[in-house]
Protein backbone atom coordinates (compact mmCIF):
# COMPACT_ATOMS: atom_id res chain seq x y z
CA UNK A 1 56.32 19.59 -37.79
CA UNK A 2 54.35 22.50 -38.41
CA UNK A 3 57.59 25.21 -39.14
CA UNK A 4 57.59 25.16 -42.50
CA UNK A 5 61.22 25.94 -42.58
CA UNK A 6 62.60 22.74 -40.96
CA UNK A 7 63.47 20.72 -44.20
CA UNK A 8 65.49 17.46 -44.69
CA UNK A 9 68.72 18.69 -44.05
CA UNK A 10 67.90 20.23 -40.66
CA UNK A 11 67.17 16.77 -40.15
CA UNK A 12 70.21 15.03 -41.04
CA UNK A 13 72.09 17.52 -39.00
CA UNK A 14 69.87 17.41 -35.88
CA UNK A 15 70.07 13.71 -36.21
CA UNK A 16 74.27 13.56 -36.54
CA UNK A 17 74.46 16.09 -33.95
CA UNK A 18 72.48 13.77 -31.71
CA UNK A 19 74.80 10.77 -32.86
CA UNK A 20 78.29 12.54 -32.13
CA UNK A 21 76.77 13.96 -28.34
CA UNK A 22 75.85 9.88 -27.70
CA UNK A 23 79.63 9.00 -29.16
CA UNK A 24 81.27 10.96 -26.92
CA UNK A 25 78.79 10.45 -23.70
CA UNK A 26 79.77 6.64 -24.27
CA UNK A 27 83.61 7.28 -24.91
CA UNK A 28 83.59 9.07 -21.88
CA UNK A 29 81.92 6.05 -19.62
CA UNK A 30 84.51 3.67 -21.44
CA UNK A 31 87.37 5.80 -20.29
CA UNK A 32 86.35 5.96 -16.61
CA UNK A 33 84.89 9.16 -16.46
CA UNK A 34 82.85 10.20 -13.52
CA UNK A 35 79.82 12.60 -14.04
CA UNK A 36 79.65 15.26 -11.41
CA UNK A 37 77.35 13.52 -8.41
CA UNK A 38 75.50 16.60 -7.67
CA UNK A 39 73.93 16.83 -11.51
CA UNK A 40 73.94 13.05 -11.47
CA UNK A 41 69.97 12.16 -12.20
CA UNK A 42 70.73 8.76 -12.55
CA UNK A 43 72.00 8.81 -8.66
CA UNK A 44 68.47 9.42 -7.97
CA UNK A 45 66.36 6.80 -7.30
CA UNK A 46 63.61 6.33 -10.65
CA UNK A 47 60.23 6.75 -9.34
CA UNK A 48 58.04 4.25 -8.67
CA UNK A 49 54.84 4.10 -11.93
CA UNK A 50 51.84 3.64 -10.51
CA UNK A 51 49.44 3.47 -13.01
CA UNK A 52 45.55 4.30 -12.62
CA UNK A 53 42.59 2.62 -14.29
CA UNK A 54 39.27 3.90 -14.49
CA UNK A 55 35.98 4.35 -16.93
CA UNK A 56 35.00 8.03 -15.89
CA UNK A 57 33.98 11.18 -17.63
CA UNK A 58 35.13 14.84 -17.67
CA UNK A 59 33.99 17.59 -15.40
CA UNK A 60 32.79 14.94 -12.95
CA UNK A 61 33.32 14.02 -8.95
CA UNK A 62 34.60 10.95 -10.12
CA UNK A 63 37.32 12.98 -12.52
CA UNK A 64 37.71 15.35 -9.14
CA UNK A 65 38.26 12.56 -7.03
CA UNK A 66 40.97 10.48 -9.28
CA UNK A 67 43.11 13.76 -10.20
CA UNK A 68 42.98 15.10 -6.38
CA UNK A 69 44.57 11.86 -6.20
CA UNK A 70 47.38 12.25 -8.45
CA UNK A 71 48.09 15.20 -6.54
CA UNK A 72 47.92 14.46 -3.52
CA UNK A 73 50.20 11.47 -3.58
CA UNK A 74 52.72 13.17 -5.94
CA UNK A 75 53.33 15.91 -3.62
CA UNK A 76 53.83 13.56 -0.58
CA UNK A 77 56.12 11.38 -1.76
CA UNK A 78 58.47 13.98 -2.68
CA UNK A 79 58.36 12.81 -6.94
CA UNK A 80 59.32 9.17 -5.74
CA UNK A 81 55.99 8.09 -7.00
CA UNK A 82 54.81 8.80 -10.84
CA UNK A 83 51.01 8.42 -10.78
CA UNK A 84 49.37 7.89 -14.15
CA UNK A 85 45.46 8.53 -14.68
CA UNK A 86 44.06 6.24 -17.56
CA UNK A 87 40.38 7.08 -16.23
CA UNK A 88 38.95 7.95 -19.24
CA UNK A 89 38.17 4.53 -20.52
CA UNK A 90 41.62 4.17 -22.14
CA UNK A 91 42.36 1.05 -20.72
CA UNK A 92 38.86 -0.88 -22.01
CA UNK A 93 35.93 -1.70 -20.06
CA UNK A 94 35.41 -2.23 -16.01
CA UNK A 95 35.46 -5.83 -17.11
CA UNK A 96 39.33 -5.35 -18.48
CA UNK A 97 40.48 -3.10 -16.17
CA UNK A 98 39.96 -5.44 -13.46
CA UNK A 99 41.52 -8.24 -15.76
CA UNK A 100 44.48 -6.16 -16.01
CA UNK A 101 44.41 -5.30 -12.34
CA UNK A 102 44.63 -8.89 -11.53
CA UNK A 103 47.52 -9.72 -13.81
CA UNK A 104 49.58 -6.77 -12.26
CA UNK A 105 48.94 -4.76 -15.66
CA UNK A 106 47.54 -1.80 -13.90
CA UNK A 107 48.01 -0.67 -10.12
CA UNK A 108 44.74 0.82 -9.22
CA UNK A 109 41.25 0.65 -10.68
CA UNK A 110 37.72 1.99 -9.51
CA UNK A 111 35.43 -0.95 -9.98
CA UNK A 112 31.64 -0.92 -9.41
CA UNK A 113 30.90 -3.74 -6.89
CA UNK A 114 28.96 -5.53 -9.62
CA UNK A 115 31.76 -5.92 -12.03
CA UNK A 116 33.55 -7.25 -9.44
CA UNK A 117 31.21 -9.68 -7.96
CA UNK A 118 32.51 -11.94 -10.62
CA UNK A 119 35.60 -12.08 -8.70
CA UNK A 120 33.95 -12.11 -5.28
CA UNK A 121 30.35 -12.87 -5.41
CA UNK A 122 29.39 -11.74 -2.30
CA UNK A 123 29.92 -7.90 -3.61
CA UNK A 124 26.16 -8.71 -5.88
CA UNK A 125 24.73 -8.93 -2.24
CA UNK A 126 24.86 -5.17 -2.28
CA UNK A 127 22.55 -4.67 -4.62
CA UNK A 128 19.45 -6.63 -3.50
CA UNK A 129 16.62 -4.52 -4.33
CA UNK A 130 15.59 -2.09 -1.39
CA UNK A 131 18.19 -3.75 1.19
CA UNK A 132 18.75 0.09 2.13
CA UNK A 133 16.42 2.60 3.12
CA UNK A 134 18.60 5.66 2.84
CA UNK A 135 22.18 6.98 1.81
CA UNK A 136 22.46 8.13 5.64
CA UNK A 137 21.81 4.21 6.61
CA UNK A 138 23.59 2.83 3.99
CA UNK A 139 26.69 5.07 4.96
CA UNK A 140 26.22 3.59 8.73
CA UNK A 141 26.31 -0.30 7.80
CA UNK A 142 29.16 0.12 5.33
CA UNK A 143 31.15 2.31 7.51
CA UNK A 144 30.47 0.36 10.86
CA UNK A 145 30.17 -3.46 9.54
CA UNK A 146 31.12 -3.84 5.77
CA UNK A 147 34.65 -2.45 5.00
CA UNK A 148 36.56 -5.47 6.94
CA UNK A 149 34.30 -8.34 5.74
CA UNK A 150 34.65 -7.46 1.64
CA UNK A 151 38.45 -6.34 2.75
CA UNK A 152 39.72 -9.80 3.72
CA UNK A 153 37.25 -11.21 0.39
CA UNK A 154 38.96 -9.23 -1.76
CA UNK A 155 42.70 -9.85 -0.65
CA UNK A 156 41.99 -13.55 -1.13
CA UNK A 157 41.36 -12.48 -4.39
CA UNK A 158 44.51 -10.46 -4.77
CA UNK A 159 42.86 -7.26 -4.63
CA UNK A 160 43.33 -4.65 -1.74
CA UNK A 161 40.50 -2.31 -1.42
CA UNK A 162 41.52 1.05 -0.56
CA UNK A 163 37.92 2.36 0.15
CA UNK A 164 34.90 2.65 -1.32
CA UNK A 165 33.30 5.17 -3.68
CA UNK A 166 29.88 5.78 -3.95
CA UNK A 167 27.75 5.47 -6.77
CA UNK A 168 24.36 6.21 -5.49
CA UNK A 169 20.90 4.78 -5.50
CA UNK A 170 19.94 2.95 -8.83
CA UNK A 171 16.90 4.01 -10.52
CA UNK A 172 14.63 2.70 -13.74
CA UNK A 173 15.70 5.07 -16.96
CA UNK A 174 13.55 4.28 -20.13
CA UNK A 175 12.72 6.07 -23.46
CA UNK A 176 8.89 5.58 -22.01
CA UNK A 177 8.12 6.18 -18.46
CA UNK A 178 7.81 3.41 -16.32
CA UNK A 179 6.41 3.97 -13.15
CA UNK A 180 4.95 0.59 -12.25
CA UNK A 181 6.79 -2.22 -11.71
CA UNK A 182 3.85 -3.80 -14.27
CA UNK A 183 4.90 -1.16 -16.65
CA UNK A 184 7.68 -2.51 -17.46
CA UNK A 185 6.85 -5.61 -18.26
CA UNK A 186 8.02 -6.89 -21.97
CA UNK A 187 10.51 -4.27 -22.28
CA UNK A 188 13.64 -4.57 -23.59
CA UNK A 189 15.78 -4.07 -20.46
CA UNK A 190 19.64 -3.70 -19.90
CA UNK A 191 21.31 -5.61 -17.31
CA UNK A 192 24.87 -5.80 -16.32
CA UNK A 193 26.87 -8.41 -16.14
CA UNK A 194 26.18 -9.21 -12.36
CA UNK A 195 23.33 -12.01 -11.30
CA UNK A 196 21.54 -9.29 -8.62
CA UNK A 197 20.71 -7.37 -12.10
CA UNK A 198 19.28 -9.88 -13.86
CA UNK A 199 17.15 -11.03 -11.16
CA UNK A 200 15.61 -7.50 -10.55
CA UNK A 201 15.01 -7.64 -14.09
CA UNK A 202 13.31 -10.75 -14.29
CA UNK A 203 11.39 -10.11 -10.98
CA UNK A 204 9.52 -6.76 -12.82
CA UNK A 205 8.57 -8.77 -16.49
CA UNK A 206 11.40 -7.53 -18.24
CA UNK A 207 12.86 -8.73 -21.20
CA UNK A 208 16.61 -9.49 -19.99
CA UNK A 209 19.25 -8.21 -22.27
CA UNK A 210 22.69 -8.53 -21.07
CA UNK A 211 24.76 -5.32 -22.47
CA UNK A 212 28.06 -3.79 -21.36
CA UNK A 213 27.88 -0.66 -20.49
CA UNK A 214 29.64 1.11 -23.28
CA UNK A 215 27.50 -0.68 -25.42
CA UNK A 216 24.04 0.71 -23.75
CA UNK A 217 24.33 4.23 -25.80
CA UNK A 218 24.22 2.49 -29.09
CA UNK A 219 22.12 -0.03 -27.71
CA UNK A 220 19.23 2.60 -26.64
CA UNK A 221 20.12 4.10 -30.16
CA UNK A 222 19.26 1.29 -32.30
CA UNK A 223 16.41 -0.32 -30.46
CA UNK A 224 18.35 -2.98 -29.04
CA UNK A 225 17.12 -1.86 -25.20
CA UNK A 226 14.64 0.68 -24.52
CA UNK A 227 15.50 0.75 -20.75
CA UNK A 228 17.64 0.03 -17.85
CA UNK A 229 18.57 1.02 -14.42
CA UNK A 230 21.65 2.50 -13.01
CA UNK A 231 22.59 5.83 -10.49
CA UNK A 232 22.70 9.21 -11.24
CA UNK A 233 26.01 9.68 -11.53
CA UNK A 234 26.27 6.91 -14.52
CA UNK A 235 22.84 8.01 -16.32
CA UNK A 236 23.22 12.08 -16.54
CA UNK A 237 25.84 12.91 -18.79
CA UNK A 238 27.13 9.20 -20.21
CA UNK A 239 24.84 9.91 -22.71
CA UNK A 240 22.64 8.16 -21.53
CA UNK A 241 19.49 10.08 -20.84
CA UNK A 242 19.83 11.84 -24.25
CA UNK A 243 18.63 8.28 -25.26
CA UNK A 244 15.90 7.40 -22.20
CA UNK A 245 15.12 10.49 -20.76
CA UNK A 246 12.12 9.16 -18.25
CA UNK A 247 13.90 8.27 -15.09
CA UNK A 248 11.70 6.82 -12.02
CA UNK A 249 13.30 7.07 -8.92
CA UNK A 250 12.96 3.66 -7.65
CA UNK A 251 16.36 4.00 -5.50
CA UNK A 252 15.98 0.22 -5.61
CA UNK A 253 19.72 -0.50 -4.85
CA UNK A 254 22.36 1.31 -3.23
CA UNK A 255 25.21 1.82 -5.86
CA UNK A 256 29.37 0.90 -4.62
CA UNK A 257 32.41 1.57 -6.19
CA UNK A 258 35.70 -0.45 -5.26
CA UNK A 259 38.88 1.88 -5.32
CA UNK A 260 41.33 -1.60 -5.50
CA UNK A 261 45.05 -2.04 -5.79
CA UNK A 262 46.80 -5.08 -7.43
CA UNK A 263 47.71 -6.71 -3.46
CA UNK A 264 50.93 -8.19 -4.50
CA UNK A 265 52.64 -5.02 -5.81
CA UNK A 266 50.50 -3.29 -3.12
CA UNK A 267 52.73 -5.62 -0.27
CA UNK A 268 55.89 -4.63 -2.41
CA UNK A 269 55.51 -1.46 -0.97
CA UNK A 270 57.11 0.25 1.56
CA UNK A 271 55.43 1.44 4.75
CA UNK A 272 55.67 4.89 3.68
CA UNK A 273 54.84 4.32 0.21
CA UNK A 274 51.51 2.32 1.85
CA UNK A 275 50.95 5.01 4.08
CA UNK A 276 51.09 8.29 1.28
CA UNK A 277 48.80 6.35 -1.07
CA UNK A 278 45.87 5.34 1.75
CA UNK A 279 46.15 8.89 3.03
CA UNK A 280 45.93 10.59 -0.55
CA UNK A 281 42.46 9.22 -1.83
CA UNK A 282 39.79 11.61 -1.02
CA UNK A 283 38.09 9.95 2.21
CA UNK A 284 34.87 8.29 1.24
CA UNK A 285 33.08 11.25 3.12
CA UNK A 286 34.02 13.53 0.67
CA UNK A 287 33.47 11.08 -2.37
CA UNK A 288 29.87 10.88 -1.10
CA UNK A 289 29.40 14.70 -0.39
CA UNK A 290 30.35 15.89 -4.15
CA UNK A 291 28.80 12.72 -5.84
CA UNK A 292 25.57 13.48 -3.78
CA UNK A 293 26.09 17.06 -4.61
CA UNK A 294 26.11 16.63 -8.27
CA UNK A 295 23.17 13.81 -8.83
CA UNK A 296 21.10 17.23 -7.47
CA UNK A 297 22.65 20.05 -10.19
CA UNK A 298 21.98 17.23 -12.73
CA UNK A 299 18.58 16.49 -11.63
CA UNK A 300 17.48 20.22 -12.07
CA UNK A 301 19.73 21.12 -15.14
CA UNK A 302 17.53 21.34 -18.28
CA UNK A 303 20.29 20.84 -20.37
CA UNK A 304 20.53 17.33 -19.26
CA UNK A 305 17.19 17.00 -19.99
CA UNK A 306 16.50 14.35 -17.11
CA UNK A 307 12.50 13.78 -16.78
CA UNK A 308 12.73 12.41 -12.95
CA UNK A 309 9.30 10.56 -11.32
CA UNK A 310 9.22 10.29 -7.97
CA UNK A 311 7.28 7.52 -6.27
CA UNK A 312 4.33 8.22 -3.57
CA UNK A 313 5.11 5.53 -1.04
CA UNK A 314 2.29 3.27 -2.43
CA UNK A 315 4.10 2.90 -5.52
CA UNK A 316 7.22 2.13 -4.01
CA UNK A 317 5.93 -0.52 -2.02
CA UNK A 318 3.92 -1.59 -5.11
CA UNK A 319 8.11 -1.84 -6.51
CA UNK A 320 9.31 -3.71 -3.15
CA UNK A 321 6.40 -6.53 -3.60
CA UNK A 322 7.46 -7.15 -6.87
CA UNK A 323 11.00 -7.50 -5.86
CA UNK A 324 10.68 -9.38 -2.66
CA UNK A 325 11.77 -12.82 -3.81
CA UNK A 326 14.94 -11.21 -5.40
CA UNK A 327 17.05 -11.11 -2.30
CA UNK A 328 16.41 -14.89 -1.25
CA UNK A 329 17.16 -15.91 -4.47
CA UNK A 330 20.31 -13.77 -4.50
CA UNK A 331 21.68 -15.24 -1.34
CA UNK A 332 20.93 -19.15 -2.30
CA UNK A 333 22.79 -18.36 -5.91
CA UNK A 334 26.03 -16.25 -4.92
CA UNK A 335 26.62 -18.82 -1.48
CA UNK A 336 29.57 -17.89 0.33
CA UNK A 337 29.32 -16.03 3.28
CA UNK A 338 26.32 -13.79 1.71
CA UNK A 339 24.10 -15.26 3.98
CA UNK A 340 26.31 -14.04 7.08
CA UNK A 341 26.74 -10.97 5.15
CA UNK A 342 22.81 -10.25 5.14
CA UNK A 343 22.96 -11.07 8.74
CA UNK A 344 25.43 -8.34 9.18
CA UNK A 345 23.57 -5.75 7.53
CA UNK A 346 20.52 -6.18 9.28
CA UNK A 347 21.83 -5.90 12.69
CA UNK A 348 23.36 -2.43 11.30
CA UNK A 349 20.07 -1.28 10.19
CA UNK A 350 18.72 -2.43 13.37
CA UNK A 351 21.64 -0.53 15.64
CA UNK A 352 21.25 2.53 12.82
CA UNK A 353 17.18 2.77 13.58
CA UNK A 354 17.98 2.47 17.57
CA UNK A 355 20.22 5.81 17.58
């Protein structure tokens, strides 16, 4: 305690005055005693935890979008629900936070697509280098064809995904800029976890080393990696580009999030309960407005010291030929319905070029 003043015995009586108040509560349930119902809590029904896993950072859209959240459901369900953000990495990695999501540990989690494609493999499919053209077409294929397939994946996984959150386009950070595929060749080069990031990797010369991504500060610090690939949103200020300041904006793969709930407590639910909690998340709309919003302040902000290359569009093709066999390969490894899936998307591009 920091009043000097409250000494030992202040203790001992704060402590039997606690004792005697519990003596008599309990003497007064033994006798029959009936509290009065109107300043009864215990009449009211405890709310329901609902506890929130994520790996984010302050004074970000994903921070926005997690606390709006909170909010939002709070306030509709009248108190009945107590929602609890552990988004600031306080639950471990994406890796254990989708552990603990699966053993009913946690309620919610945002999950990039890759981490999860361990669980469903199908989710790596989304990253094949250059399978979208733009945000604006990606946004039409997800929106239009995507959202039901990796919906009914995921529940047979026991996960029900709420919506998506966008990440945006990966790009190639490095200590030394790389701006040919050839360039990188022989460099030390973070991938994730997922196959669809080790076969970029491999596909551009790299030398493959598997990191997590908590690890890839200290990693970049002691030589471990000297470059990597990942959005905006997870390069700026994770960090990050203190460490590898040259980023080339490949855009090679469109970047997902997976806002999940555990399914089984998510069908313990009431319809209400359902209801409040899919209405309360920001819609993906907005999630992709402030995310897109802030990848350009952090572009431009010297303080973040980002040194962004843009590509002429013979260097990104010269980045597309060295990539092209990536996608095949991606779809023979991860099997499942990723061939269908491919299928899917290019019939969405094609409708999404036709408007």
């Amino acid at each position: 305690m920091s009043n000097s003043n409250y000494n030992g015995s202040d203790s001992l009586r704060a402590a039997t005055a606690l004792f005697v108040s519990f003596v008599l509560a309990a003497a007064m349930t033994g006798c029959g005693g009936e509290a009065d119902p109107a300043s009864d809590d215990s009449a009211k029904p405890a709310a329901r935890i609902v506890n929130l896993g994520g790996t984010t950072v302050p004074d970000t859209p994903g921070e926005a979008v997690w606390l709006a959240f909170e909010r939002e459901a709070e306030s509709a369900s009248g108190g009945s629900l107590d929602m609890r953000p552990l988004i600031y990495g306080q639950l471990g990695s994406e890796e254990q936070l989708l552990s603990g999501l699966r053993r009913g540990r946690i309620q919610f989690a945002n999950l990039s697509a890759q981490v999860t494609s361990t669980v469903v493999a199908e989710l790596a499919l989304l990253y094949a280098p250059f399978l979208f053209d733009s945000a604006e077409e990606a946004d039409y294929v997800y929106d239009n064809y995507l959202t039901d397939i990796y919906r009914e994946l995921l529940a047979a996984k026991n996960l029900h995904l709420l919506t998506w959150y966008e990440i945006g386009f990966h790009s190639v950070y490095a200590k030394e800029p790389i701006i040919m595929p050839t360039d990188a060749a022989g460099k030390r080069f973070r991938v994730s976890s997922s196959l669809n990031a080790r076969l970029f990797a491999e596909a551009i010369g790299a030398d493959v080393i598997p990191l997590g991504f908590g690890e890839i500060v200290s990693g970049l610090q002691t030589g471990l990696i000297e470059a990597g690939e990942n959005s905006i949103s997870l390069y700026a200020r994770t960090g990050i580009a203190d460490e590898a300041p040259e980023y080339t904006q490949t855009k090679h793969a469109f970047g997902v999030s997976v806002i999940v709930a555990d399914q089984k407590w998510w069908k313990s639910l009431d319809a209400s309960e359902r209801s409040i909690l899919s209405e309360a998340f920001p819609t993906i709309d907005e999630s992709r407005r402030l995310t897109r919003q802030q990848d350009e302040i952090d572009l431009r902000d010297p303080e973040v010291g980002i040194r962004a290359h843009d590509l002429t569009p013979e260097q990104r093709k010269d980045w597309k030929r060295a990539t092209a066999g990536v996608t095949k390969k991606l779809i023979d490894a991860l099997g499942g319905r990723s061939g269908e899936i491919y299928d899917v998307i290019q019939k969405g591009k094609a409708e999404f070029a036709a408007r």
